[in-house]
Protein backbone atom coordinates (compact mmCIF):
# COMPACT_ATOMS: atom_id res chain seq x y z
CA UNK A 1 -16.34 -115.36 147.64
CA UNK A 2 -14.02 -116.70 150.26
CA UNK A 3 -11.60 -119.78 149.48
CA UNK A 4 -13.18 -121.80 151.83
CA UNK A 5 -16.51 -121.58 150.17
CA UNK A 6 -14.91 -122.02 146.38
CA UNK A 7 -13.15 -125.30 147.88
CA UNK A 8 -16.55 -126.62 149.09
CA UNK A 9 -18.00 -125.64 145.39
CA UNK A 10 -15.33 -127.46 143.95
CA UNK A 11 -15.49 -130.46 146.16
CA UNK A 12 -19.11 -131.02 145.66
CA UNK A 13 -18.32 -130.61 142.00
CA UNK A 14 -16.52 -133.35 142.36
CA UNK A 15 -18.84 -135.32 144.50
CA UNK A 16 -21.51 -135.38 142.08
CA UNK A 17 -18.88 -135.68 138.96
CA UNK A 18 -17.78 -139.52 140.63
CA UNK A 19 -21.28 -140.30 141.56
CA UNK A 20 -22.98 -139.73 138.06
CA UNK A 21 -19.82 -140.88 135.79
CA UNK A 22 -19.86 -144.18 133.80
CA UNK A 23 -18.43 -147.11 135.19
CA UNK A 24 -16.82 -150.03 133.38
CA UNK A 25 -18.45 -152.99 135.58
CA UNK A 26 -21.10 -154.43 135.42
CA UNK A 27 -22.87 -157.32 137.65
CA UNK A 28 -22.61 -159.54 134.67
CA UNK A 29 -19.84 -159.89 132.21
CA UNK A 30 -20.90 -158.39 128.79
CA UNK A 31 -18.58 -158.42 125.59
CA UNK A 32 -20.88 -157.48 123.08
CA UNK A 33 -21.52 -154.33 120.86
CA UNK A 34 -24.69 -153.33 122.77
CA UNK A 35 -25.32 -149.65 123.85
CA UNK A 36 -28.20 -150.72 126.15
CA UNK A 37 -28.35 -153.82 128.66
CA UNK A 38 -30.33 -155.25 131.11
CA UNK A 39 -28.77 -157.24 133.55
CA UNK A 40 -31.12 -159.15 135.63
CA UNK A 41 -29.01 -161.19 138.45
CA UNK A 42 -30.18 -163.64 140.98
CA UNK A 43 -28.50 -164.64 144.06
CA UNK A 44 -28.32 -168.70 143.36
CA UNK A 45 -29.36 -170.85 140.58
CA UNK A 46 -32.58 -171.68 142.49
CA UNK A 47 -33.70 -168.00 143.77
CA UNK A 48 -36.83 -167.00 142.12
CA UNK A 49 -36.39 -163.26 142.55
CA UNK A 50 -33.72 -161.37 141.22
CA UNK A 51 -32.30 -157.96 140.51
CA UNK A 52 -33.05 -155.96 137.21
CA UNK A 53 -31.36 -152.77 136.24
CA UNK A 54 -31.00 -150.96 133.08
CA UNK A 55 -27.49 -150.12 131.91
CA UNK A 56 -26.29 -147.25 129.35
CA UNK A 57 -22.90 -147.36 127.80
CA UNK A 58 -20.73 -144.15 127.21
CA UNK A 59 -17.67 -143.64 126.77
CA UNK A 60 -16.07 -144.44 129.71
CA UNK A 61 -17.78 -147.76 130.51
CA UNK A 62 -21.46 -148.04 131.79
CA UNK A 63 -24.17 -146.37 133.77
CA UNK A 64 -27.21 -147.25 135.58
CA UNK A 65 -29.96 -145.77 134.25
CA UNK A 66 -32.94 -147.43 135.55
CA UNK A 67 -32.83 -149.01 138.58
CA UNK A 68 -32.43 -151.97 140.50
CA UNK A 69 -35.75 -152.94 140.91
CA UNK A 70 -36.97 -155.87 142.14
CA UNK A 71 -37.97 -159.41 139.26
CA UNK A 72 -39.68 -162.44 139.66
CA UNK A 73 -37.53 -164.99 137.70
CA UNK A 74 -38.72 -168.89 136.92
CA UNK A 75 -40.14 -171.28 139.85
CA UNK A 76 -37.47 -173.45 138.79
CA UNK A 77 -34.58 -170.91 139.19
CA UNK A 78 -32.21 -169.48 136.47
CA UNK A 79 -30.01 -172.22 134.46
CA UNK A 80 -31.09 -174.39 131.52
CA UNK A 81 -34.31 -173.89 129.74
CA UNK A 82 -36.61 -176.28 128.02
CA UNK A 83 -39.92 -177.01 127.54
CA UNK A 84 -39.98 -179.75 130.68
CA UNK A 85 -38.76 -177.05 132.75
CA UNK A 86 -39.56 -173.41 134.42
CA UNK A 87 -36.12 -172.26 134.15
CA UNK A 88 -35.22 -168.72 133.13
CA UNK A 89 -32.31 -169.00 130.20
CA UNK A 90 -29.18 -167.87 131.58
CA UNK A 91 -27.14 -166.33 129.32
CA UNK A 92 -27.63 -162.79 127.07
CA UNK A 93 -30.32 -162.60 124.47
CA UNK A 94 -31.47 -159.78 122.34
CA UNK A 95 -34.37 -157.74 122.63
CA UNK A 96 -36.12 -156.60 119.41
CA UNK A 97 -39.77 -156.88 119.57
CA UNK A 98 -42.36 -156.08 121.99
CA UNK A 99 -46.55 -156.74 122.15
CA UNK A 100 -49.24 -156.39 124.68
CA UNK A 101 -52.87 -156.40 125.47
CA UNK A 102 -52.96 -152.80 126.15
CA UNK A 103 -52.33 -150.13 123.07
CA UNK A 104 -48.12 -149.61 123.17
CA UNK A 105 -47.74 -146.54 125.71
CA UNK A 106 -44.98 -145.67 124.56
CA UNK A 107 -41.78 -147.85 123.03
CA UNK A 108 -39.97 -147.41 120.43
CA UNK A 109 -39.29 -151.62 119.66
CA UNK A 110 -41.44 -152.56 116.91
CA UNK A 111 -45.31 -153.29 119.03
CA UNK A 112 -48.14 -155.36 118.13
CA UNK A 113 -51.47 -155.52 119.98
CA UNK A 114 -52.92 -158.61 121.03
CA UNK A 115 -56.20 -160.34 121.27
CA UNK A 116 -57.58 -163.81 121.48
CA UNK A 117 -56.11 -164.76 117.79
CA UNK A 118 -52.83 -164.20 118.50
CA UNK A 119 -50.41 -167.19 119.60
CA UNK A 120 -46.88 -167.79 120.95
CA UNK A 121 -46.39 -171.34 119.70
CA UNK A 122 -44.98 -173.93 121.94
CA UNK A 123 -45.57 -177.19 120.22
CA UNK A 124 -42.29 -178.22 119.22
CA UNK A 125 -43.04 -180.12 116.06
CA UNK A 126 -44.99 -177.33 114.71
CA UNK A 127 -42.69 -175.47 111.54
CA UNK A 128 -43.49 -172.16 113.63
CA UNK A 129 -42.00 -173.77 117.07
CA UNK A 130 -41.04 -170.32 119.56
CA UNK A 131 -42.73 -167.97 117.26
CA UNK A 132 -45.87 -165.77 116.96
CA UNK A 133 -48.77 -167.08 115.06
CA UNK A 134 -52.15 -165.50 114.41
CA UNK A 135 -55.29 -167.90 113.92
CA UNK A 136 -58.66 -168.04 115.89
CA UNK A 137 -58.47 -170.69 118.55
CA UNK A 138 -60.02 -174.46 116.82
CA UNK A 139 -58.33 -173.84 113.69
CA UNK A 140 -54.40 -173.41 114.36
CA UNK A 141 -51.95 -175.77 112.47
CA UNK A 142 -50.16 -176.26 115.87
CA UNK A 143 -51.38 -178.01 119.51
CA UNK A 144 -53.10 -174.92 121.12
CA UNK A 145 -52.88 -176.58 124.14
CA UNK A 146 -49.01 -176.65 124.02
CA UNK A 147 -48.94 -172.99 123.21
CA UNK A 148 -49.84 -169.57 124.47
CA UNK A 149 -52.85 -167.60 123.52
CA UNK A 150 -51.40 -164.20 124.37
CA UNK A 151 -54.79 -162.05 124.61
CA UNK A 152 -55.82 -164.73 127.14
CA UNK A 153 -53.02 -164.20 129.18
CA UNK A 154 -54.40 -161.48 131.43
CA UNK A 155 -52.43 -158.65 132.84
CA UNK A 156 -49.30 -160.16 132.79
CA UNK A 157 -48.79 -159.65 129.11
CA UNK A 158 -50.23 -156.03 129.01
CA UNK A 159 -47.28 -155.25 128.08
CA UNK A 160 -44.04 -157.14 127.38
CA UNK A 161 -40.50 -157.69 125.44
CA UNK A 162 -39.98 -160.95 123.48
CA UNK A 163 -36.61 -162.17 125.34
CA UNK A 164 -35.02 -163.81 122.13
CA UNK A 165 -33.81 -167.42 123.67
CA UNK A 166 -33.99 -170.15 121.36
CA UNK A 167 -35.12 -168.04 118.05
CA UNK A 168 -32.05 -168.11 115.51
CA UNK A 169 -31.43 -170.89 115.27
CA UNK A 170 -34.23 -172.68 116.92
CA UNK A 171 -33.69 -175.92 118.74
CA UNK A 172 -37.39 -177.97 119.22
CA UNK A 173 -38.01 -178.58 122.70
CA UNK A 174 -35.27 -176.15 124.20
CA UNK A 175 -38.33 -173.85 125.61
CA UNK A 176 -40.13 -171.12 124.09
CA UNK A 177 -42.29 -168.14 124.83
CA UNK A 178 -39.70 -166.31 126.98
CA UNK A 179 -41.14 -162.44 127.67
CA UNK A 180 -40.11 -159.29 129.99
CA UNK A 181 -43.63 -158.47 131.61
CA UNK A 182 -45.46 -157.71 134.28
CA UNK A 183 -45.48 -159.27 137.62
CA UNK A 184 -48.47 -160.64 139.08
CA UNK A 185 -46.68 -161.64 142.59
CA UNK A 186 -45.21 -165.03 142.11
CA UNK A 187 -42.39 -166.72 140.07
CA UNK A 188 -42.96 -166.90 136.27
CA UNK A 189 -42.56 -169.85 134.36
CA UNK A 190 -39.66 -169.12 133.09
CA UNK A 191 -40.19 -165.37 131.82
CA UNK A 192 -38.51 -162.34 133.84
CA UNK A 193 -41.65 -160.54 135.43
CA UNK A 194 -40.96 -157.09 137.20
CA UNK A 195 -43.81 -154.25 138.17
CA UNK A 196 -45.93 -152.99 135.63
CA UNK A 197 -44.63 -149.18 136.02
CA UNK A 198 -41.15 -150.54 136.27
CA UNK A 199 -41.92 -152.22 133.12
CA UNK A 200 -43.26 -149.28 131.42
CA UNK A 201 -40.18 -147.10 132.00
CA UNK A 202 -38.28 -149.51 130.93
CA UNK A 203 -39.77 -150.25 127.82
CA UNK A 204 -39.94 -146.20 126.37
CA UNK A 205 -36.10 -146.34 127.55
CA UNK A 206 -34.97 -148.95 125.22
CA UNK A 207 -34.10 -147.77 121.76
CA UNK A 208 -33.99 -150.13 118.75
CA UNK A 209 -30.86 -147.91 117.31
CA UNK A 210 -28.72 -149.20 120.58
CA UNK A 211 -29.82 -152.94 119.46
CA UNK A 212 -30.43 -153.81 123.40
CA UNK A 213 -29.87 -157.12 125.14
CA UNK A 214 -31.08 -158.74 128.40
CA UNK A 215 -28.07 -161.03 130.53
CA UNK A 216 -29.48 -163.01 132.80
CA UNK A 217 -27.23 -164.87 135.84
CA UNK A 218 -26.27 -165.42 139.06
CA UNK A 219 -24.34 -163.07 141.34
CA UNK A 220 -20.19 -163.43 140.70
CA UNK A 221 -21.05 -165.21 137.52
């Protein structure tokens, strides 16, 4: 083999070494103990679309593992959630449970089908405010018409990840119901929304064990 041809080797070596190595920034600052993140950045706190990619750390910082792909984030923008508003919570937020209409295809986070009986309660005087409830619709001890009747929901909640904003501790009124799912072309109203295969590869990628978190912001933030 000449030396010209083992220096190419070598610099492609290299090439591809750089491309695929951890880095250690990220588009939002993280200082937590995570393993897996989701960063899901807008460009202003009143852009309804944002940017949602799928970080793994290593050793030497982070990597992009899934990603960016394109998010619908609340009508309202990304800032200060409540139950008056359709902000998306900025800030970072575990992600530990996950449910759907559909049969779980696939994740590891703990999964529980949905139908007609099951509830995401948004009445904030209710003892269960911003958590799930089962009861057949007419006999709830909550305002049904303040909450969320997930097997009702339609395609959007298919599949999705409980964001958890505002569930230890929870503050009445500070919004509830906050979910990963699928996109049905328009701004959410407040959730993060993003393509229904997008969503399903991301969903079999996170792993309990690496106790992942969502940070949601604005670019430079």
């Amino acid at each position: 083999m000449s030396i010209r041809i083992s220096l190419l080797i070598v610099l492609l070596a290299a090439v591809a070494a750089c491309t695929s190595a951890p880095r250690p920034d990220l588009p939002l600052p993280y200082h937590g103990d995570a393993t897996q993140l989701l960063t899901v950045v807008a460009a202003d706190t009143t852009a309804t679309t944002a940017t949602l990619t799928a970080w793994q750390r290593f050793p030497g910082g982070w990597r992009a593992e899934i990603g960016p792909l394109p998010a619908f984030v609340g009508r309202d923008g990304i800032g200060r959630a409540s139950e008056n508003s359709a902000h998306t919570p900025a800030g970072v937020w575990t992600l530990t449970e996950a449910f759907g209409i559909a049969p779980n295809d696939g994740t590891s986070l703990p999964y529980r089908q949905v139908g007609d009986a099951d509830w995401w309660v948004s009445d904030a005087d209710a003892p269960n405010y911003n958590r799930y409830a089962h009861c057949a619709t007419g006999t709830c001890e909550f305002d049904e018409h303040a909450s969320e009747n997930l097997g009702m929901a339609g395609v959007a909640y298919d599949h999705a990840v409980v964001i958890d904003y505002n569930r230890q501790p929870v503050v009445a009124g500070a919004g509830s119901a906050f979910f990963l799912h699928i996109e049905t072309g328009r701004p959410t109203a407040g959730c993060v929304a993003i393509a229904a295969a997008d969503l399903r590869t991301v969903m079999r990628w996170l792993d309990p064990g690496a106790h992942p978190v969502i940070n949601i912001g604005i670019t430079g933030r």
